[in-house]
PDB file of N, CA and C in Angstrom:
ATOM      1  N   UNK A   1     136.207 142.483  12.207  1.00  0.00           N
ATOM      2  CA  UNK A   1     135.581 142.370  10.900  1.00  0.00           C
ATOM      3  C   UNK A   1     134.641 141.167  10.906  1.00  0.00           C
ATOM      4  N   UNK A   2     133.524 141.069  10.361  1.00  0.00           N
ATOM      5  CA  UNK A   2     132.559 140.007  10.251  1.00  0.00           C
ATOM      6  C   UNK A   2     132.830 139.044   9.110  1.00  0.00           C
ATOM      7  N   UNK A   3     132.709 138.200   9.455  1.00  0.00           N
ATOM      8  CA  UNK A   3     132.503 137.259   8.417  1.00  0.00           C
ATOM      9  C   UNK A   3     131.769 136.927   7.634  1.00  0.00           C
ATOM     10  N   UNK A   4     131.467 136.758   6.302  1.00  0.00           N
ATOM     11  CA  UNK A   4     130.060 136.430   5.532  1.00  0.00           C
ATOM     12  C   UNK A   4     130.081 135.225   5.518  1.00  0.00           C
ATOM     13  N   UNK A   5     128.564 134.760   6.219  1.00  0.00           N
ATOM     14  CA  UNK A   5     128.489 133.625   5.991  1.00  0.00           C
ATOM     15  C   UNK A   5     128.487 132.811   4.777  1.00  0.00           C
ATOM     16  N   UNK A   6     128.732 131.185   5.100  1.00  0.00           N
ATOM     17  CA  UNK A   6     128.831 130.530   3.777  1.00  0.00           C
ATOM     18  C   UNK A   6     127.535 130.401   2.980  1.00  0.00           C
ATOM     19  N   UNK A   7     127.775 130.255   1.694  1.00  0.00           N
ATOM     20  CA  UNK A   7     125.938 129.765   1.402  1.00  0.00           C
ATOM     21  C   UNK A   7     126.027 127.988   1.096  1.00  0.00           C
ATOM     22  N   UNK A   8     124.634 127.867   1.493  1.00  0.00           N
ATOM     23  CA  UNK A   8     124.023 126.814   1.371  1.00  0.00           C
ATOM     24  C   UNK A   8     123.484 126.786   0.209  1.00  0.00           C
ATOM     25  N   UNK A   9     124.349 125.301  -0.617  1.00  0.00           N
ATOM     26  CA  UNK A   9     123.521 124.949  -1.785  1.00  0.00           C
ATOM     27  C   UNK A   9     123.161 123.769  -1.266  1.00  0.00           C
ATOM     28  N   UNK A  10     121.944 123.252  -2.031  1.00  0.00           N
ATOM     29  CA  UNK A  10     121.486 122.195  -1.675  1.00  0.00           C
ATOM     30  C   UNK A  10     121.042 121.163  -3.036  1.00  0.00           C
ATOM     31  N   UNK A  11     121.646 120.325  -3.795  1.00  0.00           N
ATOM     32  CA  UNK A  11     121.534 119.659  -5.157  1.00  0.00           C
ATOM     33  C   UNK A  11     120.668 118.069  -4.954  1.00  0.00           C
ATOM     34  N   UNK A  12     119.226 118.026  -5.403  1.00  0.00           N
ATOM     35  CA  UNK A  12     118.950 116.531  -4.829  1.00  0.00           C
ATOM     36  C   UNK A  12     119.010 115.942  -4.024  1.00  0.00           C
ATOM     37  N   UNK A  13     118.857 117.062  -2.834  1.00  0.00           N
ATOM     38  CA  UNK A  13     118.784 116.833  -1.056  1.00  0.00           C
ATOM     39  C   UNK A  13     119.584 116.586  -0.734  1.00  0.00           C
ATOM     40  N   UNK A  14     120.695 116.744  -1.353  1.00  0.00           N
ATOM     41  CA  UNK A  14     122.218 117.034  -0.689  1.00  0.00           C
ATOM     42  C   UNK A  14     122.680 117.811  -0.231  1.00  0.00           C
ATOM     43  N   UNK A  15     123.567 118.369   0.634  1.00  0.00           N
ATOM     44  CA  UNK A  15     124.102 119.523   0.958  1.00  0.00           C
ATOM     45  C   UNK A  15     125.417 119.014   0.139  1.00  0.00           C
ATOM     46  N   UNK A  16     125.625 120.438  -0.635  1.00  0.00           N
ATOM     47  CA  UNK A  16     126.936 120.124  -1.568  1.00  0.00           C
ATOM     48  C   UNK A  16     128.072 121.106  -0.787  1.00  0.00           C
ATOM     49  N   UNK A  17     127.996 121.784   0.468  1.00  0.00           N
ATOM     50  CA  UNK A  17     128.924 122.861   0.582  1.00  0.00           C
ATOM     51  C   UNK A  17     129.260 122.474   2.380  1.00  0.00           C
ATOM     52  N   UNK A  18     129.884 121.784   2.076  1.00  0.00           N
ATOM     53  CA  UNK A  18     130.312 121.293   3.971  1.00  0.00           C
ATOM     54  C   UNK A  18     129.722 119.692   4.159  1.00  0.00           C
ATOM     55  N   UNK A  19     129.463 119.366   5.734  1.00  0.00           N
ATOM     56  CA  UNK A  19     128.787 118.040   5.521  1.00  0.00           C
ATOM     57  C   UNK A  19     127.306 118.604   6.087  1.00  0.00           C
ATOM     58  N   UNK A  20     127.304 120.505   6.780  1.00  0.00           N
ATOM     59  CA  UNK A  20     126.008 119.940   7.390  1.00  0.00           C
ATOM     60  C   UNK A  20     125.113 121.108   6.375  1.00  0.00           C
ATOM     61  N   UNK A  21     123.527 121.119   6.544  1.00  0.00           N
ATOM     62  CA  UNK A  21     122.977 122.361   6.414  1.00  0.00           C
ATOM     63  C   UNK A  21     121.405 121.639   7.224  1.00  0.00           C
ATOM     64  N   UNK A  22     120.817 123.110   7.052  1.00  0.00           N
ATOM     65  CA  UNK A  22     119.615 123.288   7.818  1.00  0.00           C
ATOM     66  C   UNK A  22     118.416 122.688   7.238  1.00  0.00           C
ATOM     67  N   UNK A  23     117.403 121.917   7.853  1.00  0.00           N
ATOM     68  CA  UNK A  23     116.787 120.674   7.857  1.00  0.00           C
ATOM     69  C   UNK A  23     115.826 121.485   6.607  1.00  0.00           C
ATOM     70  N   UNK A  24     115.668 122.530   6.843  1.00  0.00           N
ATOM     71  CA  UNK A  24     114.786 123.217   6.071  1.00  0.00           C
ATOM     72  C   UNK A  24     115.195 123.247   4.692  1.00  0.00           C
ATOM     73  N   UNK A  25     116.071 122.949   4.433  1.00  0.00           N
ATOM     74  CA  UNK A  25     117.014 123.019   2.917  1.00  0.00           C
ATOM     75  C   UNK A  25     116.822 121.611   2.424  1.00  0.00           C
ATOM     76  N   UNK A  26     116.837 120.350   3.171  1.00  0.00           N
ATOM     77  CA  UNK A  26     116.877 119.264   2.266  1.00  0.00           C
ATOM     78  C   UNK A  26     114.854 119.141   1.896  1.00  0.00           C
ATOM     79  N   UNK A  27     115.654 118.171   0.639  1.00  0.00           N
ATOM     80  CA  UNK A  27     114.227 117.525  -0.018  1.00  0.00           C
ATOM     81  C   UNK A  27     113.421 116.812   0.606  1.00  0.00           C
ATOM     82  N   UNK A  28     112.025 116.800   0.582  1.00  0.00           N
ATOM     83  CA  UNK A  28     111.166 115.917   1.102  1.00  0.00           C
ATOM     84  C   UNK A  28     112.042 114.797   0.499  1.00  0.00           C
ATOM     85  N   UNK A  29     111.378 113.267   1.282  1.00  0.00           N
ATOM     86  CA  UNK A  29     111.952 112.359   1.045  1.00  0.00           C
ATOM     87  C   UNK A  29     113.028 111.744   1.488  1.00  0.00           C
ATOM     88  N   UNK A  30     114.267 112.922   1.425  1.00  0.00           N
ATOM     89  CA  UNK A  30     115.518 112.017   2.097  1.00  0.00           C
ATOM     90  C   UNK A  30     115.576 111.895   3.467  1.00  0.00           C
ATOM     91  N   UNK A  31     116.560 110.799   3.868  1.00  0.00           N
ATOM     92  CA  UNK A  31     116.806 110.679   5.108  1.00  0.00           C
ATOM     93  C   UNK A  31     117.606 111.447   5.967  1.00  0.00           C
ATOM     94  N   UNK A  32     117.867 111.916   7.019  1.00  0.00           N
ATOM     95  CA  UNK A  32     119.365 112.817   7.418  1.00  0.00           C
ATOM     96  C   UNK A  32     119.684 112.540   9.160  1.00  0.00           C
ATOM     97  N   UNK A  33     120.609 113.062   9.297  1.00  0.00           N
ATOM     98  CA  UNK A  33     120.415 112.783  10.510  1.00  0.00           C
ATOM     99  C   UNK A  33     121.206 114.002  11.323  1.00  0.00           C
ATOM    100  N   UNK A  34     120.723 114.119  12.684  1.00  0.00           N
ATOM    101  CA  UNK A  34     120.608 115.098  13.289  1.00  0.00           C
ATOM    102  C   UNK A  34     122.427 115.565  13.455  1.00  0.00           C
ATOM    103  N   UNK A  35     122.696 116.756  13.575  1.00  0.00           N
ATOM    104  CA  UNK A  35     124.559 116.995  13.728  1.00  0.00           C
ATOM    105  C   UNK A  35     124.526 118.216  15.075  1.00  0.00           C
ATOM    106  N   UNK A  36     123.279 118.603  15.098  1.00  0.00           N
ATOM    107  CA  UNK A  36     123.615 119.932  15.471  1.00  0.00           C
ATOM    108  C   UNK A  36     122.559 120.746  15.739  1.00  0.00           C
ATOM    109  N   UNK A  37     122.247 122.161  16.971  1.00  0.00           N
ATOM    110  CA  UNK A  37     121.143 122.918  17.023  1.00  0.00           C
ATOM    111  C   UNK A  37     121.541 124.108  17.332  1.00  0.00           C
ATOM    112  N   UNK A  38     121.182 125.103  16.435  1.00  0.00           N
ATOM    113  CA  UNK A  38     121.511 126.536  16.660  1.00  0.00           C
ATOM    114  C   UNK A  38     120.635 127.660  17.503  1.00  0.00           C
ATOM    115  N   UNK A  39     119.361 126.877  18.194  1.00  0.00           N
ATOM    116  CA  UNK A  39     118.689 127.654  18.789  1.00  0.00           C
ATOM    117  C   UNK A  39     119.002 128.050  19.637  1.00  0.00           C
ATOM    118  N   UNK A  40     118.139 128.535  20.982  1.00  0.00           N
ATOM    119  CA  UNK A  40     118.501 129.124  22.030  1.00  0.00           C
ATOM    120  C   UNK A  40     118.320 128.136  23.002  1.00  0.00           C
ATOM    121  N   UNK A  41     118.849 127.749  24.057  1.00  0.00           N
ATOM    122  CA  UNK A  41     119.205 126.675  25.031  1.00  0.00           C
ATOM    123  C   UNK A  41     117.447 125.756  25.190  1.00  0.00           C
ATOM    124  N   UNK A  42     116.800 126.487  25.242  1.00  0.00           N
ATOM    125  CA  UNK A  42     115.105 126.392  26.102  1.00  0.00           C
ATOM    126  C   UNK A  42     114.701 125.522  24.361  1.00  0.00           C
ATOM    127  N   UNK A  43     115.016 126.201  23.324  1.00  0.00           N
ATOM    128  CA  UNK A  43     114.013 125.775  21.885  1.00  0.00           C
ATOM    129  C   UNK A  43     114.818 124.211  21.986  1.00  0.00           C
ATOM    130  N   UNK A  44     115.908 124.567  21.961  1.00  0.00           N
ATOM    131  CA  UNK A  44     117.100 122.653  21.941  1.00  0.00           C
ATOM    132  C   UNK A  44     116.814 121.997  22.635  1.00  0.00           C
ATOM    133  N   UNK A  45     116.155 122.629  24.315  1.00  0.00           N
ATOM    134  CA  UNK A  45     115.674 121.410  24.970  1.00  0.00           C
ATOM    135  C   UNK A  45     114.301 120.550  24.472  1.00  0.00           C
ATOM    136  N   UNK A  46     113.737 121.581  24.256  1.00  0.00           N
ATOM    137  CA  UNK A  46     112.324 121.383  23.678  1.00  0.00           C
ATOM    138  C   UNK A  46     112.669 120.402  22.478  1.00  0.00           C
ATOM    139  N   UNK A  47     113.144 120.467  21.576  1.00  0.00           N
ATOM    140  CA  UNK A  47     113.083 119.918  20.070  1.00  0.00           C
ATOM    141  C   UNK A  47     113.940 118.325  20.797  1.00  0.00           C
ATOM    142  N   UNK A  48     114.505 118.436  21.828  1.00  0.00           N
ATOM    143  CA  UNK A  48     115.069 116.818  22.072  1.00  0.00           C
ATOM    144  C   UNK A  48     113.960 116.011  23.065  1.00  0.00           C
ATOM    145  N   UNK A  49     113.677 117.273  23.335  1.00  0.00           N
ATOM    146  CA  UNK A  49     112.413 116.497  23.999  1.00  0.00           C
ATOM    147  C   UNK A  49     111.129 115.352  23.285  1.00  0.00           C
ATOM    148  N   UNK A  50     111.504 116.301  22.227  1.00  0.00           N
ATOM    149  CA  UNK A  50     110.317 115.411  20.923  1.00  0.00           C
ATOM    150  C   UNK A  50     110.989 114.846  20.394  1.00  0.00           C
ATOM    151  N   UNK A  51     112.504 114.572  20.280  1.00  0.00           N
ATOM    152  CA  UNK A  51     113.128 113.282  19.955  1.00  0.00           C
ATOM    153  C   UNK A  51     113.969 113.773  18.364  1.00  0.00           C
ATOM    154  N   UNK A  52     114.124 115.097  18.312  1.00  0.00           N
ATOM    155  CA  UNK A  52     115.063 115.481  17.454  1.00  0.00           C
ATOM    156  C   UNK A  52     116.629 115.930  18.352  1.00  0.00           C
ATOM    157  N   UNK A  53     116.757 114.750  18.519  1.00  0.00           N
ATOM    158  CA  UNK A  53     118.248 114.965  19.534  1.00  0.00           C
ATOM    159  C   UNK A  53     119.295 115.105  18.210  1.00  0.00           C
ATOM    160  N   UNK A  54     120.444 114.948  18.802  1.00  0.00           N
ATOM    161  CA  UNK A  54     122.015 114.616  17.754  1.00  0.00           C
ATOM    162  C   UNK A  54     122.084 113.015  17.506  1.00  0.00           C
ATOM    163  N   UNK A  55     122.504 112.596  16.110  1.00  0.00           N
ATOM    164  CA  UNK A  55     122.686 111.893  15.995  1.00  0.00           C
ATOM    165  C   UNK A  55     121.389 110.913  15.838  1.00  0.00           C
ATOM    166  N   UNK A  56     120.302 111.740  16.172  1.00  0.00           N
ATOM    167  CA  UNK A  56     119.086 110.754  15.818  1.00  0.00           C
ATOM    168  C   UNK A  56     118.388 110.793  14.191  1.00  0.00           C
ATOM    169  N   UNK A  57     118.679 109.777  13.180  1.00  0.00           N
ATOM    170  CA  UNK A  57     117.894 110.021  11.786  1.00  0.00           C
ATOM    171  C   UNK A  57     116.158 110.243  11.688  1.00  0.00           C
ATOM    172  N   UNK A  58     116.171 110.955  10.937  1.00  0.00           N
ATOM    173  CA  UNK A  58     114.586 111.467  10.475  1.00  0.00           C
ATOM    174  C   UNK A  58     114.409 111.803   8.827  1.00  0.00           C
ATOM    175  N   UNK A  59     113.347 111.321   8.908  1.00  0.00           N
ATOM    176  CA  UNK A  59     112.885 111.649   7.360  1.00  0.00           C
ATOM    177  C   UNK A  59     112.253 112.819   7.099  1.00  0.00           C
ATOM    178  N   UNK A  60     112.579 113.504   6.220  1.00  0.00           N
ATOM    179  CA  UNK A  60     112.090 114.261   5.805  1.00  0.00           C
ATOM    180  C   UNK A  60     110.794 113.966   4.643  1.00  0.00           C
ATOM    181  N   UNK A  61     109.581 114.237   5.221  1.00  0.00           N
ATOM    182  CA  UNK A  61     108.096 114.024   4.656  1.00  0.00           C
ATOM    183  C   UNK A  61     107.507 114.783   3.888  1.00  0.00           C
ATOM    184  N   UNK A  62     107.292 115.837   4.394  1.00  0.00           N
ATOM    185  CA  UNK A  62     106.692 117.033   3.573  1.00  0.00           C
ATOM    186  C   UNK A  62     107.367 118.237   3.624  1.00  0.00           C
ATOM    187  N   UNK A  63     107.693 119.090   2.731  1.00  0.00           N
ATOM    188  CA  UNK A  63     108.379 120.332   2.596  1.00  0.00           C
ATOM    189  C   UNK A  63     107.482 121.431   2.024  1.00  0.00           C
ATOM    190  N   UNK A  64     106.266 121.907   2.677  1.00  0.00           N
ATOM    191  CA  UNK A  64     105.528 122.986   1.964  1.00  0.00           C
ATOM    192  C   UNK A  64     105.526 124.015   3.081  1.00  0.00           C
ATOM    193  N   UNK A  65     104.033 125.007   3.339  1.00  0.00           N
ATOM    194  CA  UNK A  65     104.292 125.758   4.292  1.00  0.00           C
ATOM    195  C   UNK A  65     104.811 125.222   5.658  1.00  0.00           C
ATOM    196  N   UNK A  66     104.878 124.070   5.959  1.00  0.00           N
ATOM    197  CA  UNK A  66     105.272 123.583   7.233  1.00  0.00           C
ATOM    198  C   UNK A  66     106.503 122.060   6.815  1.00  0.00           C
ATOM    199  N   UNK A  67     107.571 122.111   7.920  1.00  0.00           N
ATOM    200  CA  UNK A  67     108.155 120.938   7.660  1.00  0.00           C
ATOM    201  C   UNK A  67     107.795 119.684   8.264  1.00  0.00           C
ATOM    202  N   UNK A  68     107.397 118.282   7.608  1.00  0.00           N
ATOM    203  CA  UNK A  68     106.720 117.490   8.334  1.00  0.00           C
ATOM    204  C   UNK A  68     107.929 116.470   8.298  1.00  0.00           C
ATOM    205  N   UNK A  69     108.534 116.004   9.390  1.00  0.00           N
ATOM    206  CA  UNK A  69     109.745 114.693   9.519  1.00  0.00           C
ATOM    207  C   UNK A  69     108.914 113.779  10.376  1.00  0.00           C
ATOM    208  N   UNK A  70     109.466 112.331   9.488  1.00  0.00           N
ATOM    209  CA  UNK A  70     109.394 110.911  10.687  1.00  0.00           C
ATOM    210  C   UNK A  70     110.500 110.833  11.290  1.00  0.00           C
ATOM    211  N   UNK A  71     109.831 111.574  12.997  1.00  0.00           N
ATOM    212  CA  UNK A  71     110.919 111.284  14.276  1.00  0.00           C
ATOM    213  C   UNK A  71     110.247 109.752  14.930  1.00  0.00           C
ATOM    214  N   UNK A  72     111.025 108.524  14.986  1.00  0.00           N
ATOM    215  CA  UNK A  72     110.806 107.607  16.307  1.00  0.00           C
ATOM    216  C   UNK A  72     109.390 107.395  16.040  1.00  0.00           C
ATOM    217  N   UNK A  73     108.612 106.803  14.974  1.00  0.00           N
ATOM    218  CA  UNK A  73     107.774 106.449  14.646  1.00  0.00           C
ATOM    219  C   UNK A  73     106.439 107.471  14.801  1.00  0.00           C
ATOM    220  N   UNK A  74     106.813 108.969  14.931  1.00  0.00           N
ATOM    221  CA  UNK A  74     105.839 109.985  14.919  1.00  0.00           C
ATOM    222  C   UNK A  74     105.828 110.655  13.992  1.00  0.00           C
ATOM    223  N   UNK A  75     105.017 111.439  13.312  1.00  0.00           N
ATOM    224  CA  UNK A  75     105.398 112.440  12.625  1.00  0.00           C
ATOM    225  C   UNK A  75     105.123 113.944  12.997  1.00  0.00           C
ATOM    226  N   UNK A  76     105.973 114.796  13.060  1.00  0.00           N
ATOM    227  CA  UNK A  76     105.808 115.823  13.604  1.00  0.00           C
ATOM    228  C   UNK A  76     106.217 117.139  12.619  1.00  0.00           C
ATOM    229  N   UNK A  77     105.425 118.299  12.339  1.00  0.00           N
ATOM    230  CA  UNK A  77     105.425 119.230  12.007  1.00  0.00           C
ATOM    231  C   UNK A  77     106.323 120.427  12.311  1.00  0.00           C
ATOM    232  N   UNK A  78     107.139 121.282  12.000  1.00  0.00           N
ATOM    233  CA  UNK A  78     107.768 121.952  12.202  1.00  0.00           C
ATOM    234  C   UNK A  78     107.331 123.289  11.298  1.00  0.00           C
ATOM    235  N   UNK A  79     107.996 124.710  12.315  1.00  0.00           N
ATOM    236  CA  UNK A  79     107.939 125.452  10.568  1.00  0.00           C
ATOM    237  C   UNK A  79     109.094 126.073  10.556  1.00  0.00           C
ATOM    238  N   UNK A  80     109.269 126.613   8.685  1.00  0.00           N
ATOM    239  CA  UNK A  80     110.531 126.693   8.349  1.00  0.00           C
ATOM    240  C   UNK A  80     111.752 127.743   9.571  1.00  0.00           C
ATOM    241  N   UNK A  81     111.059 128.435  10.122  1.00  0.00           N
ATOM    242  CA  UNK A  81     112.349 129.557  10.833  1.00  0.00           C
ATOM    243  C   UNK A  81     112.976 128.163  11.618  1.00  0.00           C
ATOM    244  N   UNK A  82     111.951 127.211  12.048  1.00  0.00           N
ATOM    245  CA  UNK A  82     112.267 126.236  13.569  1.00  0.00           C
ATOM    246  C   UNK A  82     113.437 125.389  12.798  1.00  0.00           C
ATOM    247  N   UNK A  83     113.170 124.728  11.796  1.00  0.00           N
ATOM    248  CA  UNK A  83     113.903 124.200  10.708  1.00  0.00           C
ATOM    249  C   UNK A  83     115.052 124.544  10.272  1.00  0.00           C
ATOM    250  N   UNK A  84     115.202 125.659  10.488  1.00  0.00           N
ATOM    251  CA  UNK A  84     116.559 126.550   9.998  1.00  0.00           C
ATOM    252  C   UNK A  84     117.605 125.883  10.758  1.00  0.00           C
ATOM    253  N   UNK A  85     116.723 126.339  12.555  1.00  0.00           N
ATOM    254  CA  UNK A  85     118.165 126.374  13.344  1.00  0.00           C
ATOM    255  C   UNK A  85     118.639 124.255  13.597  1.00  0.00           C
ATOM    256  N   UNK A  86     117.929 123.469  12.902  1.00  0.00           N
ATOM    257  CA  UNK A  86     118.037 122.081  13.038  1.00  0.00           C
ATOM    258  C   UNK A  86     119.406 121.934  12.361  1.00  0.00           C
ATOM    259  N   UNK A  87     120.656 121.982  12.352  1.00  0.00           N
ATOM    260  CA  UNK A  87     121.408 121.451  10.991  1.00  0.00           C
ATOM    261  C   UNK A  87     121.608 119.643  11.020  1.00  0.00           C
ATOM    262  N   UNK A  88     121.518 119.354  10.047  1.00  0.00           N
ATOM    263  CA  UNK A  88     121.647 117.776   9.383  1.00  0.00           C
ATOM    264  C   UNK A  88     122.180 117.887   8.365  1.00  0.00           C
ATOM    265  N   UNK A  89     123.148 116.412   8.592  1.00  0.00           N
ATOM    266  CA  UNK A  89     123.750 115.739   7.302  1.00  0.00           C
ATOM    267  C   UNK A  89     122.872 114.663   6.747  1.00  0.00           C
ATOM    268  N   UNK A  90     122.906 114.926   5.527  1.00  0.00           N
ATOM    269  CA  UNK A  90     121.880 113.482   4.831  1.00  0.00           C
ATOM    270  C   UNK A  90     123.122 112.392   4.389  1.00  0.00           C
ATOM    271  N   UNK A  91     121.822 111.262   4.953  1.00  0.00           N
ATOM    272  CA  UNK A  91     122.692 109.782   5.006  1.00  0.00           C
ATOM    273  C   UNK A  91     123.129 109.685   3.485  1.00  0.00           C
ATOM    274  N   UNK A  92     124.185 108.666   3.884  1.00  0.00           N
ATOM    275  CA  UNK A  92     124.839 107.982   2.406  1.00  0.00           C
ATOM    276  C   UNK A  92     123.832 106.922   2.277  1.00  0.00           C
ATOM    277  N   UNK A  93     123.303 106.827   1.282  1.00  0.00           N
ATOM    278  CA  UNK A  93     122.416 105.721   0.410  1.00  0.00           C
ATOM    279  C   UNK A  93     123.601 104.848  -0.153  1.00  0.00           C
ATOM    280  N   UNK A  94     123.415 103.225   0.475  1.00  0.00           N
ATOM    281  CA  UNK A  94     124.573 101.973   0.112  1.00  0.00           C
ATOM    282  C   UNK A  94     123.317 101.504  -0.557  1.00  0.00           C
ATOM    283  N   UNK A  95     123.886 100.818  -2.164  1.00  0.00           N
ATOM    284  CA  UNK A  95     122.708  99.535  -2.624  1.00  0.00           C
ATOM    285  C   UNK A  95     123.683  98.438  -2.481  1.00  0.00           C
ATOM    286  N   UNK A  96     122.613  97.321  -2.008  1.00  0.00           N
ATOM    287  CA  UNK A  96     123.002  96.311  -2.143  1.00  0.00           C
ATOM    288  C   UNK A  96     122.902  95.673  -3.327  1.00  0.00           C
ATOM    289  N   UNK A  97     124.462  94.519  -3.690  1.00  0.00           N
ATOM    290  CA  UNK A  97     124.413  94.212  -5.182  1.00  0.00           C
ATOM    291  C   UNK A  97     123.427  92.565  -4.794  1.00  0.00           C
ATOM    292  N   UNK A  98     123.168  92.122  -5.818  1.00  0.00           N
ATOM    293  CA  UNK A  98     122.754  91.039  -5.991  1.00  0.00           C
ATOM    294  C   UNK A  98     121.265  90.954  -6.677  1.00  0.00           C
ATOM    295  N   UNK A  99     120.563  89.779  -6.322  1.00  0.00           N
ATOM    296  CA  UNK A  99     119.049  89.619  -6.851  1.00  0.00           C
ATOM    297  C   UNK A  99     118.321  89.219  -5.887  1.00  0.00           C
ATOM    298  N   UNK A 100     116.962  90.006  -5.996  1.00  0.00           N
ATOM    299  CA  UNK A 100     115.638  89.289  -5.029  1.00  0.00           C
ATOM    300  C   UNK A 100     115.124  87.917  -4.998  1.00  0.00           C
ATOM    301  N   UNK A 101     115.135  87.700  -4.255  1.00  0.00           N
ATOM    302  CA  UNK A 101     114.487  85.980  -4.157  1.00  0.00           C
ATOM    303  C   UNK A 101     113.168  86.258  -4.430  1.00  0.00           C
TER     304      UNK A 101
END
């Protein structure tokens, strides 16, 4: 018997349903960082090659017809199918208490 997959909600560039989802789901803007790649062996080598490894954070820049993230001081373009198979958790945002000098 198959399983139905889970769905992905995504609330204010959060993933609210597990810790990970697909890069293509969060908001421009937030930060996340890499957990995981569902492609096919050859696309995963490729995408670490450009420095979307595991465990490496990237920003998410632009979210329109194409996905644009800051990898390692580049910015690089993606599009959404490529995006899919990326999964990321977005970072916890800590504020610091106190006052600016």
């Amino acid at each position: 018997m198959k399983q139905k997959a889970k769905e992905v909600v995504v609330v204010e560039g959060q993933c609210t349903h597990g810790d990970m989802c697909p890069l293509s789901h969060v908001k421009a803007g937030i930060t996340v960082c890499i957990k995981q790649h569902t492609s096919t062996p050859e696309v995963t080598n490729r995408l670490r090659e450009m420095g979307f490894c595991e465990d490496q954070q990237i920003r998410l820049v632009s979210h329109s017809t194409n996905i644009i993230c800051q990898v390692c001081n580049a910015r690089l373009g993606l599009s959404k199918k490529l995006a899919d198979t990326i999964m990321v958790q977005p970072m916890t945002v800590h504020h610091r208490s106190g006052h600016r000098s």
